[in-house]
N, C-alpha and C. Protein backbone atom coordinates (compact mmCIF):
# COMPACT_ATOMS: atom_id res chain seq x y z
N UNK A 1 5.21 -10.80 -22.75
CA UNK A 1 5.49 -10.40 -21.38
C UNK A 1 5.90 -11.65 -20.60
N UNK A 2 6.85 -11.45 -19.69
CA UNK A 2 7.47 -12.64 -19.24
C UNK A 2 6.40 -13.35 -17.73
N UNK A 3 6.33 -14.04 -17.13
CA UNK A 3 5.78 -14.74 -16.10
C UNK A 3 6.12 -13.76 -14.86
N UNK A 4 7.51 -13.26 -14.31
CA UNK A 4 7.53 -12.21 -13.60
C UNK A 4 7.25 -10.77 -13.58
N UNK A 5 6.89 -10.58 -15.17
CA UNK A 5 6.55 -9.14 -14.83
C UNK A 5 4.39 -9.33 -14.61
N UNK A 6 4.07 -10.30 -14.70
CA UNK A 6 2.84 -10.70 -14.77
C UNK A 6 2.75 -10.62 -13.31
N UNK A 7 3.64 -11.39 -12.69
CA UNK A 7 3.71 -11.85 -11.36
C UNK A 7 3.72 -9.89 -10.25
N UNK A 8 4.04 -9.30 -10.45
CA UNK A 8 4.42 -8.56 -10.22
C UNK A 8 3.47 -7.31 -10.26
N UNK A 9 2.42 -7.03 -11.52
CA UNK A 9 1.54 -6.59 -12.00
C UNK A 9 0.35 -7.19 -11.36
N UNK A 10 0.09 -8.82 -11.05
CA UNK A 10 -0.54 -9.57 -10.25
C UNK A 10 -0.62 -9.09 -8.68
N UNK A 11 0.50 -8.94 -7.99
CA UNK A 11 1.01 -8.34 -6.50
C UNK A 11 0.51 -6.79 -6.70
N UNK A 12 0.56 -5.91 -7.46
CA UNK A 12 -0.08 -4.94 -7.13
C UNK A 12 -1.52 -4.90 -7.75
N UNK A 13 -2.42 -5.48 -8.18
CA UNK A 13 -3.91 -5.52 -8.50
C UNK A 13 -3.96 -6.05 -6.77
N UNK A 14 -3.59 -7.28 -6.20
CA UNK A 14 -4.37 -7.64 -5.52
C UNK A 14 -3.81 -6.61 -4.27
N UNK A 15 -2.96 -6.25 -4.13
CA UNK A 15 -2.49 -5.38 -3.05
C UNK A 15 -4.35 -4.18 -3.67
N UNK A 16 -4.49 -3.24 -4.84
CA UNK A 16 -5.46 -2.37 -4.64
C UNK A 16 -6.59 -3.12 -4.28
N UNK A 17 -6.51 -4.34 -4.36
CA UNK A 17 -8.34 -5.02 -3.56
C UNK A 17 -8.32 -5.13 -2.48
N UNK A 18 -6.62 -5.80 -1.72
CA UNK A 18 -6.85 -5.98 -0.41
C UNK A 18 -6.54 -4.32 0.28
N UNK A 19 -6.83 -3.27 -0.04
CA UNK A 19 -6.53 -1.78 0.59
C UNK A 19 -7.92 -1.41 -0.13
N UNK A 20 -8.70 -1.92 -1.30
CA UNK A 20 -9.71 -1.12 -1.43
C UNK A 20 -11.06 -1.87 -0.73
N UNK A 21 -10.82 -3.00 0.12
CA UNK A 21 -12.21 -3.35 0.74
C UNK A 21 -12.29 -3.00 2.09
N UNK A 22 -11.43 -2.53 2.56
CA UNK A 22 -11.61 -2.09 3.74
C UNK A 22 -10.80 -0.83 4.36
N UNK A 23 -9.67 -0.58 3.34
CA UNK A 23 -8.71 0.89 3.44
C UNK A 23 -7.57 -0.10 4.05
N UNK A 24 -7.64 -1.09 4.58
CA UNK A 24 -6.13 -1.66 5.74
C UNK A 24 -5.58 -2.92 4.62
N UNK A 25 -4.73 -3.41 5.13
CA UNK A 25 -3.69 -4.66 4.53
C UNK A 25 -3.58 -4.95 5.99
N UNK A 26 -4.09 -6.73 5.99
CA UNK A 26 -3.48 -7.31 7.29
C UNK A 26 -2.58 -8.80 6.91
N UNK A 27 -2.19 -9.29 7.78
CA UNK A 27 -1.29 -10.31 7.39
C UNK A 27 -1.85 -11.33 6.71
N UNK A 28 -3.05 -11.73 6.45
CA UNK A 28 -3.29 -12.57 5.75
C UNK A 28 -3.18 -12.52 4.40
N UNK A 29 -3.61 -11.16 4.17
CA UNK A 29 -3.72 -10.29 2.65
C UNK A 29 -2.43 -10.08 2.22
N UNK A 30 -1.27 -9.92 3.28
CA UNK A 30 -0.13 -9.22 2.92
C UNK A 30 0.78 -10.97 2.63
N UNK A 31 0.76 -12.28 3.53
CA UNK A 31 0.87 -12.85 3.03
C UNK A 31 0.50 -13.83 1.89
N UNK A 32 -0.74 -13.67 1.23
CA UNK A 32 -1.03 -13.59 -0.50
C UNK A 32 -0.34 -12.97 -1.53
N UNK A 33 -0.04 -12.10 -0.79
CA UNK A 33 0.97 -10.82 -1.87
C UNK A 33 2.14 -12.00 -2.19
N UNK A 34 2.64 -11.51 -0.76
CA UNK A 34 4.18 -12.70 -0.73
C UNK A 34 4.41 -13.90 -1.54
N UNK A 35 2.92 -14.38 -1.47
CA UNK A 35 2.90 -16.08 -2.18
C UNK A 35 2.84 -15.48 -3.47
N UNK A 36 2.06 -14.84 -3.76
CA UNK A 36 2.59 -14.42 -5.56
C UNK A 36 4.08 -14.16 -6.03
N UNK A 37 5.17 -13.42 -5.36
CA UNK A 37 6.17 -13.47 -5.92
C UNK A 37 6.91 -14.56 -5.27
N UNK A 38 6.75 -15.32 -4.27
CA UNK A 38 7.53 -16.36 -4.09
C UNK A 38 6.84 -17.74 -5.02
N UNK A 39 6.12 -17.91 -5.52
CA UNK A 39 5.45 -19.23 -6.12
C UNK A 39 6.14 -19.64 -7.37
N UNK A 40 7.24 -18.57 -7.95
CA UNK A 40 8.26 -19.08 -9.09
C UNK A 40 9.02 -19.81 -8.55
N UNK A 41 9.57 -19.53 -7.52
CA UNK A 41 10.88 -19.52 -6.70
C UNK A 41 11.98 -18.46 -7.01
N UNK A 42 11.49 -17.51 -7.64
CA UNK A 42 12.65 -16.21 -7.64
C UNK A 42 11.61 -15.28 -7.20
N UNK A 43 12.32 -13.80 -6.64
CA UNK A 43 11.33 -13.01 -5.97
C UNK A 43 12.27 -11.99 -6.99
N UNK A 44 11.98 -11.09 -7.99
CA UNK A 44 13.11 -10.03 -9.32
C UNK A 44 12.82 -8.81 -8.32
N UNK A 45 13.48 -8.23 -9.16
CA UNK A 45 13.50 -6.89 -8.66
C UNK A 45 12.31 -6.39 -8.66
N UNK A 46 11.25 -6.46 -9.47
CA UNK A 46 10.25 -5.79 -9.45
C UNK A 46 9.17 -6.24 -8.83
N UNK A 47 9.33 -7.19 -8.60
CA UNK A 47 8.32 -8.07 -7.22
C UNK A 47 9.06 -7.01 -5.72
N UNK A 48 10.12 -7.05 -5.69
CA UNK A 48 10.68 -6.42 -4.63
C UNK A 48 10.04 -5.49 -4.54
N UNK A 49 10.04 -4.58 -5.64
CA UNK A 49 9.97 -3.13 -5.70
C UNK A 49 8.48 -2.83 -5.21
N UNK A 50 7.38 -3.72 -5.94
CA UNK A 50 6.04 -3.37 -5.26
C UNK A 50 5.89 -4.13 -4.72
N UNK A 51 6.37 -5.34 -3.52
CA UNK A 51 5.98 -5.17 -2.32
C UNK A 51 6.80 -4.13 -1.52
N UNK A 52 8.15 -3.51 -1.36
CA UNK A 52 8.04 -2.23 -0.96
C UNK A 52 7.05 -1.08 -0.71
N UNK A 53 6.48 -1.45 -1.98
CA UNK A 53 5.72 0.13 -2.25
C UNK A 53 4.10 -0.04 -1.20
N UNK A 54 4.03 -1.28 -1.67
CA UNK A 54 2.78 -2.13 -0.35
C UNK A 54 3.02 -1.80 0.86
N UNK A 55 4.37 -1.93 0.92
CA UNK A 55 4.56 -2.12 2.59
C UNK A 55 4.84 -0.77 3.17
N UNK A 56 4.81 0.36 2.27
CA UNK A 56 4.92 1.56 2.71
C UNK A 56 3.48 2.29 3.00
N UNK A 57 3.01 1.65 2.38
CA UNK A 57 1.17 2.04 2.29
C UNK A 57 0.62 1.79 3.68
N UNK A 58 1.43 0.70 4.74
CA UNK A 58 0.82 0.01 5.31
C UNK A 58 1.33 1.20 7.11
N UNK A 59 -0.10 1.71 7.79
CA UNK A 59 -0.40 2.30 8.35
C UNK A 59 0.35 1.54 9.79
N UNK A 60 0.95 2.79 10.87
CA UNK A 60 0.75 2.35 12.45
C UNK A 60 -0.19 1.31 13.06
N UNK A 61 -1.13 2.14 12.94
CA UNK A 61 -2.26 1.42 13.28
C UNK A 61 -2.60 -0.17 12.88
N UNK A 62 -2.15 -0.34 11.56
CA UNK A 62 -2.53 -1.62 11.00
C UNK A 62 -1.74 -2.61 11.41
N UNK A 63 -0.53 -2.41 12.53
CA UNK A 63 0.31 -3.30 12.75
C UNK A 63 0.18 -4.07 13.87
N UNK A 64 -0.58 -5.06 13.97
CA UNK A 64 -0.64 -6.05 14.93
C UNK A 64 0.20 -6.69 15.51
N UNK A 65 0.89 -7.79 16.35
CA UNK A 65 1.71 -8.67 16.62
C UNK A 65 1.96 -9.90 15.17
N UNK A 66 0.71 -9.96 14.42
CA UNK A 66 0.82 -10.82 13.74
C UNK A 66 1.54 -10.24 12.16
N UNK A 67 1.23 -9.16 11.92
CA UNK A 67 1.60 -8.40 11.06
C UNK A 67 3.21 -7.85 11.45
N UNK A 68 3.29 -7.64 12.55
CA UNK A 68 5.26 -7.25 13.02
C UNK A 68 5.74 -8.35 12.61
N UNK A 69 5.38 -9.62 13.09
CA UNK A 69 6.11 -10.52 12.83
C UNK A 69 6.29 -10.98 11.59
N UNK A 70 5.26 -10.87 10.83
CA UNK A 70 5.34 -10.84 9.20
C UNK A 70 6.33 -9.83 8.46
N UNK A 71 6.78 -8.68 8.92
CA UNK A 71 6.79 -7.25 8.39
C UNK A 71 8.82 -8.17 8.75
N UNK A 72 8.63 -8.20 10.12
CA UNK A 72 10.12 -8.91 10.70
C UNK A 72 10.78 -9.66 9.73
N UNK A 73 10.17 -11.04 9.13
CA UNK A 73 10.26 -11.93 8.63
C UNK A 73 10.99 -11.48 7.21
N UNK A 74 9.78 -10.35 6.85
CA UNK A 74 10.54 -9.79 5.02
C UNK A 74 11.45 -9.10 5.14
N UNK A 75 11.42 -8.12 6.48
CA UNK A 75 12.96 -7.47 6.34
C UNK A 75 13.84 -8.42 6.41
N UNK A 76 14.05 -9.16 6.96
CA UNK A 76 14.97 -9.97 6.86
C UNK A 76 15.34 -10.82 5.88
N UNK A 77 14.35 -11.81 5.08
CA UNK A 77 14.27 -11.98 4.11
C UNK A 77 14.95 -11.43 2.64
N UNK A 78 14.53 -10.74 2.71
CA UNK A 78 14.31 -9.25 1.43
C UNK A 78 14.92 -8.19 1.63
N UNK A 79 15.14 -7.76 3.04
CA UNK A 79 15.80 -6.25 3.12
C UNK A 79 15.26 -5.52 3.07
N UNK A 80 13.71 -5.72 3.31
CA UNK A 80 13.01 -4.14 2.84
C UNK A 80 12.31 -3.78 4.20
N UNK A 81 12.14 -2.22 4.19
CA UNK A 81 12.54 -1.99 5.19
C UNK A 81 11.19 -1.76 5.90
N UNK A 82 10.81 -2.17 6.92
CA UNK A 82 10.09 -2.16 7.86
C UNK A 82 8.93 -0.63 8.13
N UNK A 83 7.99 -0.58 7.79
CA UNK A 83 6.83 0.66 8.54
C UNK A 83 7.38 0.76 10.29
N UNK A 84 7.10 2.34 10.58
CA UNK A 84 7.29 2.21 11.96
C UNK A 84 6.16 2.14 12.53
N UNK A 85 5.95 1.67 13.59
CA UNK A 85 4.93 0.85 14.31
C UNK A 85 4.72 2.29 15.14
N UNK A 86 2.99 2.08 15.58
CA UNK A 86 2.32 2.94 16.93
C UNK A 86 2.67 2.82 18.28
C-alpha cells in the first residue's frame, strides 16, 4: 500500500475520533486532518475525496468564525465546496 492511500485512510480514522468524542469537528481537529494530507506535499485525489466527505459531516451549528475561515481557506485551496452556515 502506497504512503497516500495510508495517508488518506489516516484522515478518515482521525476525522471518526475527532466526531466520536464529542459528535462536532472544530478547527483545530479539522486542521489535523489537513496536516495529514498536506505533510507529503501532494494532497491525491483521495485525500480530497475524504476531506470532502468530512467536510460534509460538518454541521451549521459547528461553524464558528474560526472554522469559516478555515472552511474559506480549503475552498479555495482545493475547490471543495463549502457547508452552508446558520
Amino acid at each position: 500500500m502506497s504512503k497516500e492511500n495510508r495517508d488518506f485512510l489516516e484522515m478518515a480514522f482521525q476525522s471518526v475520533q475527532c466526531f466520536g468524542n464529542d459528535g462536532r469537528l472544530d478547527a483545530t481537529e479539522l486542521a489535523k486532518i489537513i496536516a495529514i494530507a498536506e505533510r507529503d506535499g501532494v494532497t491525491d485525489p483521495n485525500e480530497l475525496r475524504v476531506l470532502g466527505n468530512i467536510i460534509a459531516r460538518i454541521r451549521p451549528d459547528e461553524i464558528d468564525a474560526s472554522m469559516k475561515a478555515q472552511l474559506a481557506g480549503i475552498a479555495s485551496k482545493y475547490g471543495i465546496k463549502m457547508p452552508e452556515t446558520a
